[in-house]
Protein backbone atom coordinates (compact mmCIF):
# COMPACT_ATOMS: atom_id res chain seq x y z
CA UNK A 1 0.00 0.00 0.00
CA UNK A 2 3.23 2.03 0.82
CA UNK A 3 4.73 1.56 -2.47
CA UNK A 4 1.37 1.90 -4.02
CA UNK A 5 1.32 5.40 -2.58
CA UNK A 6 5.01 6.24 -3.29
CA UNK A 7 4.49 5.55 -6.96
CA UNK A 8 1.52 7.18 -7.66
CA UNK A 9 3.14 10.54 -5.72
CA UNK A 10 6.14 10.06 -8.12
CA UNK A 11 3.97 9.78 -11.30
CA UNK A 12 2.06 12.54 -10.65
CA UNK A 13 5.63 15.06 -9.69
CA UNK A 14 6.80 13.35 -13.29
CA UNK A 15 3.27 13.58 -15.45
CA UNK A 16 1.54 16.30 -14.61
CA UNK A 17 4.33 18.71 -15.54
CA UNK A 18 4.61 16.93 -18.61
CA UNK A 19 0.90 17.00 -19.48
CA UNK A 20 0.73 20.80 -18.20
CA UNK A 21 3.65 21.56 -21.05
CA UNK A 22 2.12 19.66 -23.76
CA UNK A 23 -1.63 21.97 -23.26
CA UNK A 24 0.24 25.29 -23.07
CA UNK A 25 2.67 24.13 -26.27
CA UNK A 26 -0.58 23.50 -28.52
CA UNK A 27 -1.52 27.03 -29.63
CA UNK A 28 0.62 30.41 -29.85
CA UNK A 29 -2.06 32.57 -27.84
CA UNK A 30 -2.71 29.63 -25.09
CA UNK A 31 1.32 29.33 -24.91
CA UNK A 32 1.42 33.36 -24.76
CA UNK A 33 -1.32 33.73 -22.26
CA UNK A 34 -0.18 31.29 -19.14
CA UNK A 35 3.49 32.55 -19.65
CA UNK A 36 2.44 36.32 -19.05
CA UNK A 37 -0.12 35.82 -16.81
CA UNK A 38 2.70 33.33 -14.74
CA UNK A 39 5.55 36.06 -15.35
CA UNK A 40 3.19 39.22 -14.02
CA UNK A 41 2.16 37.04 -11.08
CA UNK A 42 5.76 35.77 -10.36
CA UNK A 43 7.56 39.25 -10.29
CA UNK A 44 4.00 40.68 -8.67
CA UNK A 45 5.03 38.23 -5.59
CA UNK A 46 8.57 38.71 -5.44
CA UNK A 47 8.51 42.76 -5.55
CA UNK A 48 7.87 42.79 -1.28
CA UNK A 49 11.13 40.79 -1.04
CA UNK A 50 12.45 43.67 -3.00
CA UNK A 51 10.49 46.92 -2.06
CA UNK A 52 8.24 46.21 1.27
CA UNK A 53 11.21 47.59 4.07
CA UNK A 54 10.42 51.66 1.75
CA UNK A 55 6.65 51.60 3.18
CA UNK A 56 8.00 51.94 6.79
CA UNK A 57 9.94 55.85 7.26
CA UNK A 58 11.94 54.99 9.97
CA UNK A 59 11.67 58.75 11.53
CA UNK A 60 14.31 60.38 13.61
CA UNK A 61 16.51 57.06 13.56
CA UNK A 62 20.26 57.75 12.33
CA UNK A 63 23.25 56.45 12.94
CA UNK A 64 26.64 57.96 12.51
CA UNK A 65 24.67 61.33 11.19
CA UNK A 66 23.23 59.27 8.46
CA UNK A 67 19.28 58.69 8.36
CA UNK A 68 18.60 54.36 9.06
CA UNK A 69 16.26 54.81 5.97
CA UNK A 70 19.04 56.26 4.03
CA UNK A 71 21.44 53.15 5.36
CA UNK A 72 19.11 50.82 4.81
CA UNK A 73 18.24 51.75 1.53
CA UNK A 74 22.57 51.82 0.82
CA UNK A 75 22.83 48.84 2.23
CA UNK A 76 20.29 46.87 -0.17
CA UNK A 77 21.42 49.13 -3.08
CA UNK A 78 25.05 47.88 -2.79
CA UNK A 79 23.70 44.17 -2.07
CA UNK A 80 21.89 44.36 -5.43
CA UNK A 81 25.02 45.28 -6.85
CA UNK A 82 27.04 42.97 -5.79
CA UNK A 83 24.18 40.40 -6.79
CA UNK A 84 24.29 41.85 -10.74
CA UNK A 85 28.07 41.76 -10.53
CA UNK A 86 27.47 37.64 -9.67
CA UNK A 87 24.51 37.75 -11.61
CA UNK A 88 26.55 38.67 -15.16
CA UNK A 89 28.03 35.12 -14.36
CA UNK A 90 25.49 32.91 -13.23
CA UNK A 91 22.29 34.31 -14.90
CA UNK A 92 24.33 33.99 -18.09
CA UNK A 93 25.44 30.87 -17.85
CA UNK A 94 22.38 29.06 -15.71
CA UNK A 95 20.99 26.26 -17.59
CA UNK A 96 17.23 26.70 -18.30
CA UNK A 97 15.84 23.56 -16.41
CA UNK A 98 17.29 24.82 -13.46
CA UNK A 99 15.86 28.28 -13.15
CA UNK A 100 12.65 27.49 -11.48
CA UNK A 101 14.71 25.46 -8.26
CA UNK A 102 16.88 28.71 -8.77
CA UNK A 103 14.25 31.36 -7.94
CA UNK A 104 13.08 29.57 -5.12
CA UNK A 105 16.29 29.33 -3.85
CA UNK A 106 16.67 32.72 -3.96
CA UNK A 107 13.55 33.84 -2.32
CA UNK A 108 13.66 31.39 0.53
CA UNK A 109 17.45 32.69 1.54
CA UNK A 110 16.02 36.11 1.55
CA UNK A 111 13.62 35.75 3.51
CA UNK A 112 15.62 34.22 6.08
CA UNK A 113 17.66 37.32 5.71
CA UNK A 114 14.73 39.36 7.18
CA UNK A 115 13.55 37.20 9.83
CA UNK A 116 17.04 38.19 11.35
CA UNK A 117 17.11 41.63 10.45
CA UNK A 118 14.37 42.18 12.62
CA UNK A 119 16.13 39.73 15.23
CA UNK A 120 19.39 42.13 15.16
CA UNK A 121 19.52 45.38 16.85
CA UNK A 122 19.93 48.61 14.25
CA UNK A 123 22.33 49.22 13.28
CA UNK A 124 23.73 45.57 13.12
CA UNK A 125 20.96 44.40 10.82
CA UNK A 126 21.84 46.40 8.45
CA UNK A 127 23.87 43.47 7.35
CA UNK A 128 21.53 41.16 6.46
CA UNK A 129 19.50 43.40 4.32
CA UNK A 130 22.57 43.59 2.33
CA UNK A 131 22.56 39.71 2.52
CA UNK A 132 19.55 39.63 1.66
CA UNK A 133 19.70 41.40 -1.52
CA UNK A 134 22.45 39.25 -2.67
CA UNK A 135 20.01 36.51 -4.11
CA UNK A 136 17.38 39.03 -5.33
CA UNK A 137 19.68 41.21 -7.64
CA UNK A 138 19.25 37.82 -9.57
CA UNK A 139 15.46 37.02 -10.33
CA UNK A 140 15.03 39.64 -12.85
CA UNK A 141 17.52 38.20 -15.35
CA UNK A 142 16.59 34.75 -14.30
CA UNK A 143 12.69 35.20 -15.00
CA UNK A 144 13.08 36.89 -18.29
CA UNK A 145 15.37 33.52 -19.71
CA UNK A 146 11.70 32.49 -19.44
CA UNK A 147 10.43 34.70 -21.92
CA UNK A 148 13.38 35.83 -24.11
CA UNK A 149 13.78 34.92 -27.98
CA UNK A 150 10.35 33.90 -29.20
CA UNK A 151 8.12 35.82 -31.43
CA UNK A 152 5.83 36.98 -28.57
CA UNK A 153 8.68 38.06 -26.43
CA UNK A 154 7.35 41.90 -26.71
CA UNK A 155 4.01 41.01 -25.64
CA UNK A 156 5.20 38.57 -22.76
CA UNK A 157 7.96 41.48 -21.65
CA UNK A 158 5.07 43.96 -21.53
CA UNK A 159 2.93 41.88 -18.97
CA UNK A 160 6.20 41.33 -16.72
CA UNK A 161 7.32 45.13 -16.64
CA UNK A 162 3.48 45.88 -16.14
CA UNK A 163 4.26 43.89 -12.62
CA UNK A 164 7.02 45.91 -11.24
CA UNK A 165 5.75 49.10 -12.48
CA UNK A 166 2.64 48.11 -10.09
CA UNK A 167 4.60 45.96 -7.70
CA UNK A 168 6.51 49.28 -6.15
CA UNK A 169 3.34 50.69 -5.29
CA UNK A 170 2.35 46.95 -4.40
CA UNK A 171 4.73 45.92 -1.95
CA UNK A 172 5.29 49.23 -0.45
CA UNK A 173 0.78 49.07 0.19
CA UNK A 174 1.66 45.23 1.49
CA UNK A 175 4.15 46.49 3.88
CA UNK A 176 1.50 49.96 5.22
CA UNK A 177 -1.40 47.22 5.59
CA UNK A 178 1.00 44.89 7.64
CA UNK A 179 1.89 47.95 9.70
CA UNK A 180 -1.36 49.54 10.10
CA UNK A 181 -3.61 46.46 10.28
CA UNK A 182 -1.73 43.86 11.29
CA UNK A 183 0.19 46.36 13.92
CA UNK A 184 3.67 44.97 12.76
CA UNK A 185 6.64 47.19 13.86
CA UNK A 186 9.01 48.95 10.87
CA UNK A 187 11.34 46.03 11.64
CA UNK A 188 9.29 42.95 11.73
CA UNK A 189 7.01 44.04 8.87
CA UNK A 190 9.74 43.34 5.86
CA UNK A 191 9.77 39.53 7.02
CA UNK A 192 5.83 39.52 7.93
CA UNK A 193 5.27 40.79 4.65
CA UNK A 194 7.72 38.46 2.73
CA UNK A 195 5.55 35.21 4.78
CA UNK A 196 2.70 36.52 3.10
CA UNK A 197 4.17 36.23 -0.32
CA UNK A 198 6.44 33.26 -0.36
CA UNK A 199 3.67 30.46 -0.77
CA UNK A 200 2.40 32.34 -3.96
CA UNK A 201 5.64 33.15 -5.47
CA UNK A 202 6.93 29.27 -4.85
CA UNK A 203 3.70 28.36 -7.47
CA UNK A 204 4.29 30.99 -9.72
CA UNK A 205 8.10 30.05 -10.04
CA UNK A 206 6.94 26.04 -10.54
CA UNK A 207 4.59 27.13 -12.99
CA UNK A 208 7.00 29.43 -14.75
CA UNK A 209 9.22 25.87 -15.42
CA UNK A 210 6.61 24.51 -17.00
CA UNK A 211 6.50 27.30 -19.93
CA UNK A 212 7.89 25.26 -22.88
CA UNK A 213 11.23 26.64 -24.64
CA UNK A 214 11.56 28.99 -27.88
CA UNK A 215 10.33 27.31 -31.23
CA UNK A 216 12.01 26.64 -34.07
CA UNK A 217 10.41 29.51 -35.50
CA UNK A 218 11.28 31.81 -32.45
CA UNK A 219 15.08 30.52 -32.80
CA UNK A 220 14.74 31.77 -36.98
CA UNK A 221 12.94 35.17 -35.86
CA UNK A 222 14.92 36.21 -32.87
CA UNK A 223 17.92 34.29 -33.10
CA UNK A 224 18.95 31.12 -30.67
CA UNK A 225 18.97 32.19 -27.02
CA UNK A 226 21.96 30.01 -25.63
CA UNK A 227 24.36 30.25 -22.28
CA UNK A 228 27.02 32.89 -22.42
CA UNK A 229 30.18 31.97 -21.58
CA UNK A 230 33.12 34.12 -20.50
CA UNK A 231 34.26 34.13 -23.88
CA UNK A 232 31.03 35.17 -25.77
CA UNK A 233 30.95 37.57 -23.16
CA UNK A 234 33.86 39.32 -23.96
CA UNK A 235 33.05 38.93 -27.45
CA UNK A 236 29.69 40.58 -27.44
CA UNK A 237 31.14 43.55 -24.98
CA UNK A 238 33.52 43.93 -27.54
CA UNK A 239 31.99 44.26 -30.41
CA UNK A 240 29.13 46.79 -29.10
CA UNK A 241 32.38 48.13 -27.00
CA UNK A 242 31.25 51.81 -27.74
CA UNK A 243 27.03 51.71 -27.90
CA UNK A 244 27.50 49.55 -24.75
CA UNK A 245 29.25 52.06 -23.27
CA UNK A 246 26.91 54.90 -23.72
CA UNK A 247 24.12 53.02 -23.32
CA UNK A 248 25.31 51.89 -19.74
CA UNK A 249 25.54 55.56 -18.38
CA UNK A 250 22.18 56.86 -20.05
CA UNK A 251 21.00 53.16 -18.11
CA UNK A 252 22.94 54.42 -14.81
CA UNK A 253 21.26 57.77 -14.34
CA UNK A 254 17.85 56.43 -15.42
CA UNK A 255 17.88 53.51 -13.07
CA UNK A 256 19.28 56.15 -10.11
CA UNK A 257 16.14 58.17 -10.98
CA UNK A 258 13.86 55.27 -11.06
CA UNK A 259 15.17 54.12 -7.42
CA UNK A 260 15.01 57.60 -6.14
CA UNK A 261 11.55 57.54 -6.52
CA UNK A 262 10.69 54.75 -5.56
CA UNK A 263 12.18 54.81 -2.37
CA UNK A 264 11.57 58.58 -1.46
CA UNK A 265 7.89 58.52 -2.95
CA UNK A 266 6.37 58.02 0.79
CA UNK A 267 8.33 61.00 1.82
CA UNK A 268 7.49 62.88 -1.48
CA UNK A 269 3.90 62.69 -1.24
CA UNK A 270 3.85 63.36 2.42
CA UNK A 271 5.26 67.05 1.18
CA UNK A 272 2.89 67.52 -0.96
CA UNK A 273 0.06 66.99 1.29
CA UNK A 274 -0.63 63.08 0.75
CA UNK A 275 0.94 61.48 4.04
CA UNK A 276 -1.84 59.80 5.23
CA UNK A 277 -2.91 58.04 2.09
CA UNK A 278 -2.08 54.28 1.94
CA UNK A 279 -4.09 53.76 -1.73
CA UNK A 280 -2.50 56.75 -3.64
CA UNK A 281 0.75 54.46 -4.57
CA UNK A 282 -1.52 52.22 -6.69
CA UNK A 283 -3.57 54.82 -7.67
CA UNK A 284 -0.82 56.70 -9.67
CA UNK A 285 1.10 53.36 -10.39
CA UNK A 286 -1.80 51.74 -12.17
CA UNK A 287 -2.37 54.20 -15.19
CA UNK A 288 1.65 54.10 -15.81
CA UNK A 289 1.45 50.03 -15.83
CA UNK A 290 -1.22 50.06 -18.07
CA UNK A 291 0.33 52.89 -20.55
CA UNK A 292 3.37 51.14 -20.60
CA UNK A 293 1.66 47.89 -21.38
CA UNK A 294 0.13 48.50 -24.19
CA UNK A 295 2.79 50.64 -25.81
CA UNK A 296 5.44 47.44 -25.54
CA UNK A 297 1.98 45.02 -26.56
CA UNK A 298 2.17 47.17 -29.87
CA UNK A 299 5.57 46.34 -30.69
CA UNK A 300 4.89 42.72 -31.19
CA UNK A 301 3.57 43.93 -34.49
CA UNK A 302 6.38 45.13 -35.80
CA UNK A 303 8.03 42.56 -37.75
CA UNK A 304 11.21 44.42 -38.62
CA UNK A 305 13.66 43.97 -36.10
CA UNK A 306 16.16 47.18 -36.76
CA UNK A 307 12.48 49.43 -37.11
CA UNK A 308 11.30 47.64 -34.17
CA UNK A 309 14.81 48.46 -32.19
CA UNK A 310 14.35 52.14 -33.66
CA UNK A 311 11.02 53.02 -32.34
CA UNK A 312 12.23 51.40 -28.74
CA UNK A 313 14.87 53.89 -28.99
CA UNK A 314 12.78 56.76 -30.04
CA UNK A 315 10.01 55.76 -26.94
CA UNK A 316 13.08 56.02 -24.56
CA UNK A 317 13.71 59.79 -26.09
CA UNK A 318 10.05 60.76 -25.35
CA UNK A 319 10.40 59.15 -21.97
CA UNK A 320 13.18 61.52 -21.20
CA UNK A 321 11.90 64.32 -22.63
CA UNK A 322 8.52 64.00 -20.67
CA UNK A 323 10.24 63.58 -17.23
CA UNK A 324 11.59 67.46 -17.78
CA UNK A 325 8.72 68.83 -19.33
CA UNK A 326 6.11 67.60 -17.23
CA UNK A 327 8.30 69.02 -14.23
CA UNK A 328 8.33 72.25 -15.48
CA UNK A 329 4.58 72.51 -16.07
CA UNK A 330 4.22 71.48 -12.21
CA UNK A 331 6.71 73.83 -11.15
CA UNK A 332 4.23 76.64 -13.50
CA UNK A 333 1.06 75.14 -11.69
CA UNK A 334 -0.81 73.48 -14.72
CA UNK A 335 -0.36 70.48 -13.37
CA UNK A 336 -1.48 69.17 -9.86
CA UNK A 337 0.91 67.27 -8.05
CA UNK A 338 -0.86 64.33 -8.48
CA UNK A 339 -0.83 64.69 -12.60
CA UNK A 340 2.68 66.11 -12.34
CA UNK A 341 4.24 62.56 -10.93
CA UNK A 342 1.58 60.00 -12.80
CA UNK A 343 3.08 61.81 -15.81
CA UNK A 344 6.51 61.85 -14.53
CA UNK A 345 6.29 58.21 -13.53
CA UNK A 346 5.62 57.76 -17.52
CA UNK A 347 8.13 58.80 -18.64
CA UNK A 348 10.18 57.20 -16.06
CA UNK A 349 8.56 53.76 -17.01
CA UNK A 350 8.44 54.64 -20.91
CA UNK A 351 12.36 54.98 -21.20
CA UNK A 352 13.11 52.55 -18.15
CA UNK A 353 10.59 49.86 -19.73
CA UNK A 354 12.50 50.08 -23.22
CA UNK A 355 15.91 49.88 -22.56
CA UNK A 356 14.92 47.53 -19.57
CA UNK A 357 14.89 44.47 -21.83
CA UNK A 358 13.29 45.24 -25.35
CA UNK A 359 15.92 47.46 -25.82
CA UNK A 360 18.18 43.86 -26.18
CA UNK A 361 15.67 41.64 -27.20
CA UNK A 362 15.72 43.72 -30.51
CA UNK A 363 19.29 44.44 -30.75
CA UNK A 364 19.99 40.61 -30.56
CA UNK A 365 17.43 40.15 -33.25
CA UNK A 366 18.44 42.88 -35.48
CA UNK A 367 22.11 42.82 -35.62
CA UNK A 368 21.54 38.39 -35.81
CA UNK A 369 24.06 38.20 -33.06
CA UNK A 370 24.43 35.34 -30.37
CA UNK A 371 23.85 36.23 -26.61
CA UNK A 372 21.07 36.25 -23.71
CA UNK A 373 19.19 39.28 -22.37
CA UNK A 374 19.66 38.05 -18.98
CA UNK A 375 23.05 38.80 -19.62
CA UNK A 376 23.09 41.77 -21.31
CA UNK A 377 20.60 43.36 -18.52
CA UNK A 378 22.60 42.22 -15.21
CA UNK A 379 25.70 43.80 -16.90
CA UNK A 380 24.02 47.28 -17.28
CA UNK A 381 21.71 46.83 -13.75
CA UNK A 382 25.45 46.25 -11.99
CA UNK A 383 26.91 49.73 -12.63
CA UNK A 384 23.27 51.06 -12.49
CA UNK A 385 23.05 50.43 -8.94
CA UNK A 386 26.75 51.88 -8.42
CA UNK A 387 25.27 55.22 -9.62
CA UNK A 388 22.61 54.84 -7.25
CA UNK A 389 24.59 54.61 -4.28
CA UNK A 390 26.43 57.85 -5.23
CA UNK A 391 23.20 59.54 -6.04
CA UNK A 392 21.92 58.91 -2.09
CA UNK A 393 25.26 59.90 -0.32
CA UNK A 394 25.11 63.19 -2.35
CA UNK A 395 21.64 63.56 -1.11
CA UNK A 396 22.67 62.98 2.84
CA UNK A 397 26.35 64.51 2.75
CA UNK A 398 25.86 67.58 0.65
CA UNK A 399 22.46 68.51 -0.06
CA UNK A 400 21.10 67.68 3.74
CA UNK A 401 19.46 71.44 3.60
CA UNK A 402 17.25 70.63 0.51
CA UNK A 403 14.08 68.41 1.21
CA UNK A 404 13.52 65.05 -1.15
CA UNK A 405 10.17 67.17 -3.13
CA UNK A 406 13.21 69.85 -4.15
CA UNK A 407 15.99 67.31 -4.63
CA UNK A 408 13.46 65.23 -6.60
CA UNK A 409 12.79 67.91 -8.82
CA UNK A 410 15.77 69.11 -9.37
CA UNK A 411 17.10 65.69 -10.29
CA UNK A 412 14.44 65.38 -13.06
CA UNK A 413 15.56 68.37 -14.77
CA UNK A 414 18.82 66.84 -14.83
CA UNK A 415 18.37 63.39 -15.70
CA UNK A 416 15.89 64.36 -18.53
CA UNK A 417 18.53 66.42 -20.57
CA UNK A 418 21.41 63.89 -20.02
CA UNK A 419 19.50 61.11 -20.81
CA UNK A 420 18.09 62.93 -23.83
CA UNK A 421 21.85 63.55 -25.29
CA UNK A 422 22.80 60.37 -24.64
CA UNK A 423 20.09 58.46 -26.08
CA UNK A 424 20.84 60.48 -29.14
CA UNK A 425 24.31 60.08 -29.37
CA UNK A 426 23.88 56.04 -29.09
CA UNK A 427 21.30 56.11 -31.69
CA UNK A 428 23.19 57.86 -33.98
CA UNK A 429 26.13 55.33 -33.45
CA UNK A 430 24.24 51.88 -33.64
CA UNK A 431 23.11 53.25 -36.80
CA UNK A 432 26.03 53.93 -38.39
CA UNK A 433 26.96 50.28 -37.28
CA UNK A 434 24.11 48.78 -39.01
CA UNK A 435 24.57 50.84 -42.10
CA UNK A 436 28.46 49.42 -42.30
CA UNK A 437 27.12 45.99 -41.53
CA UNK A 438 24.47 46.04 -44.43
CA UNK A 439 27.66 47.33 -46.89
């Protein structure tokens, strides 16, 4: 009766994934439809791991004449780094049927992380959120191996950067409710929060292993997606030596702004008169995740992989552009504040969205070149997080005087005109490239 029991368990572990590939692998749309739905539910649960500590405020708490938040935030900030500087090995080279044992992994040592962070005395804990981001700085690239180098890979791309567009203002509305409601301290509430989510990502990740690999049309359409090893590495980094280059610091001070705000948005709206409001986070979040969606749903369409990678390129100008100009129309009260940082927020999420993963998915494609955007992505997010640690010691060293709603806007005038130049100047260069390339 034992062995009776024993076998059936093991046929069901070995069949059911087997039977659950073969129904998603029998149509393009039913194929397309679990893996975004999976991917937007996976990242959806993982973003408290990543974002749930920023709902807490941690007022009048320093240590050595730095605010905790501020640590805290440097210390997870440097941890993701670290993580992408790892991840540029391990994401690149992980082997595909091992990427859903992989995220668990991950998740499961970070969450252990918390429970003693809020074990450990401030400003001791500070460690483990740094140990805690050392797993994390990994998922990204490791989901989107899911998802890269198929035909539908805009589409699928769209519905995953849909989640973490919502997910800040979803884990940081996690971690007020567990606060609030569950009356949680600032230091307990990361874990608590985490518990909640852990069961749900654990099914999402399972179910993301059972999303079968690219076709042999995907592999003719958007090249073969294989391991990188140090070698093609180098090679590929070589090649694009100059783009890549320019590409990385536009990348850098976009990705600085993007963390900015999202850990500073608590304090941001409490300036502007919105303390007390747990909702407005997915309120404003929402409309940008939706925008954003459908904009990167409409590039499936395009066929043509250089026209494709143009218009990315030209979305991530607009992006910049909108991030000064709707700035300036706040600071001349047409808009409210509320308008002034949904609209912001776009074009935060229209540039960051592009060059997030599209931005490679197409280059690969266009230029016919061999390589992984997990790869290519962990490589740019590890000096991207560099530039954000600078960014927050200039904040708390020499701008203490100037309050995060003036630093804020200050920093968008900046970032939009830099970025601006820079995404022109790349442009400009990849398409002299392709022009020599088509000689």
């Amino acid at each position: 009766m034992i062995k009776k029991t024993i076998f059936e368990y093991i046929s069901i572990k070995l069949i059911m994934p087997q039977k659950l590939t073969q129904i998603i692998g029998r149509s393009s749309f039913s194929l397309t439809l679990f893996a975004s739905i999976t991917a937007f539910f996976t990242y959806m649960c993982f973003y408290p791991f990543r974002r749930a500590y920023t709902a807490a405020t941690y007022e009048e708490l320093a240590f050595f004449g730095v605010s905790f938040k501020i640590l805290i935030i440097t210390a997870q900030v440097l941890g993701f780094a670290v993580s992408k500087g790892l991840g540029i090995k391990y994401v690149s080279e992980m082997l595909p049927a091992n990427r859903s044992r992989n995220l668990l992994i991950m998740i499961t040592l970070s969450w252990i992380c918390y429970l003693f962070f809020a074990l450990t005395p401030a400003p001791f804990n500070l460690v483990f959120i740094f140990l805690a981001s050392l797993p994390l700085g990994m998922v990204y690239g490791t989901i989107l191996g899911f998802l890269e180098g198929r035909k539908t890979t805009d589409l699928l791309v769209a519905v995953l950067t849909a989640s973490f567009i919502m997910g800040s203002g979803f884990a940081k509305s996690i971690g007020k409710w567990v606060m609030t409601t569950l009356e949680v301290s600032q230091f307990w509430m990361p874990f608590v929060a985490c518990a909640i989510m852990i069961v749900p990502f654990g099914i999402c990740a399972w179910l993301m292993g059972q999303i079968p690999p690219p076709t042999e049309a995907d592999k003719e359409n958007r090249t073969e997606r294989k391991p990188m090893q140090k070698a093609d590495r180098k090679a590929f980094i070589k090649e694009f030596a100059l783009s890549m280059f320019i590409f990385v610091v536009s990348y850098v001070l976009l990705t600085t702004f993007r963390e900015f705000r999202d850990n500073f948005t608590p304090e941001i709206w409490k300036l502007l008169g919105y303390g007390n409001n747990s909702a407005i986070f997915t309120q404003t979040e929402t409309p940008i995740a939706i925008t954003v969606l459908l904009m990167m749903a409409a590039m499936r369409w395009v066929q043509n992989n250089f026209k494709a990678f143009v218009i990315i390129q030209l979305l991530m100008l607009a992006g910049g552009v909108l991030i000064g100009v709707s700035t300036l129309l706040y600071e001349q009260k047409i808009l409210s504040p509320m308008v002034w940082l949904t609209s912001l927020g776009l074009g935060v999420y229209m540039a960051y969205s592009m060059c997030n993963s599209l931005y490679f998915e197409r280059m690969i494609a266009a230029f016919k070149k061999s390589g992984t955007v997990g790869f290519l992505i962990t490589f740019a997010d590890y000096y991207a997080y560099l530039g954000s640690i600078l960014v927050l010691f200039y904040k708390n060293f020499f701008q203490k005087s100037i309050n995060y709603l003036d630093f804020f806007i200050i920093l968008s005038y900046c970032i939009s005109v830099i970025y601006v130049i820079l995404v022109g100047l790349s442009m400009w260069n990849l398409s002299l490239k392709r022009a020599k390339s088509l000689e």
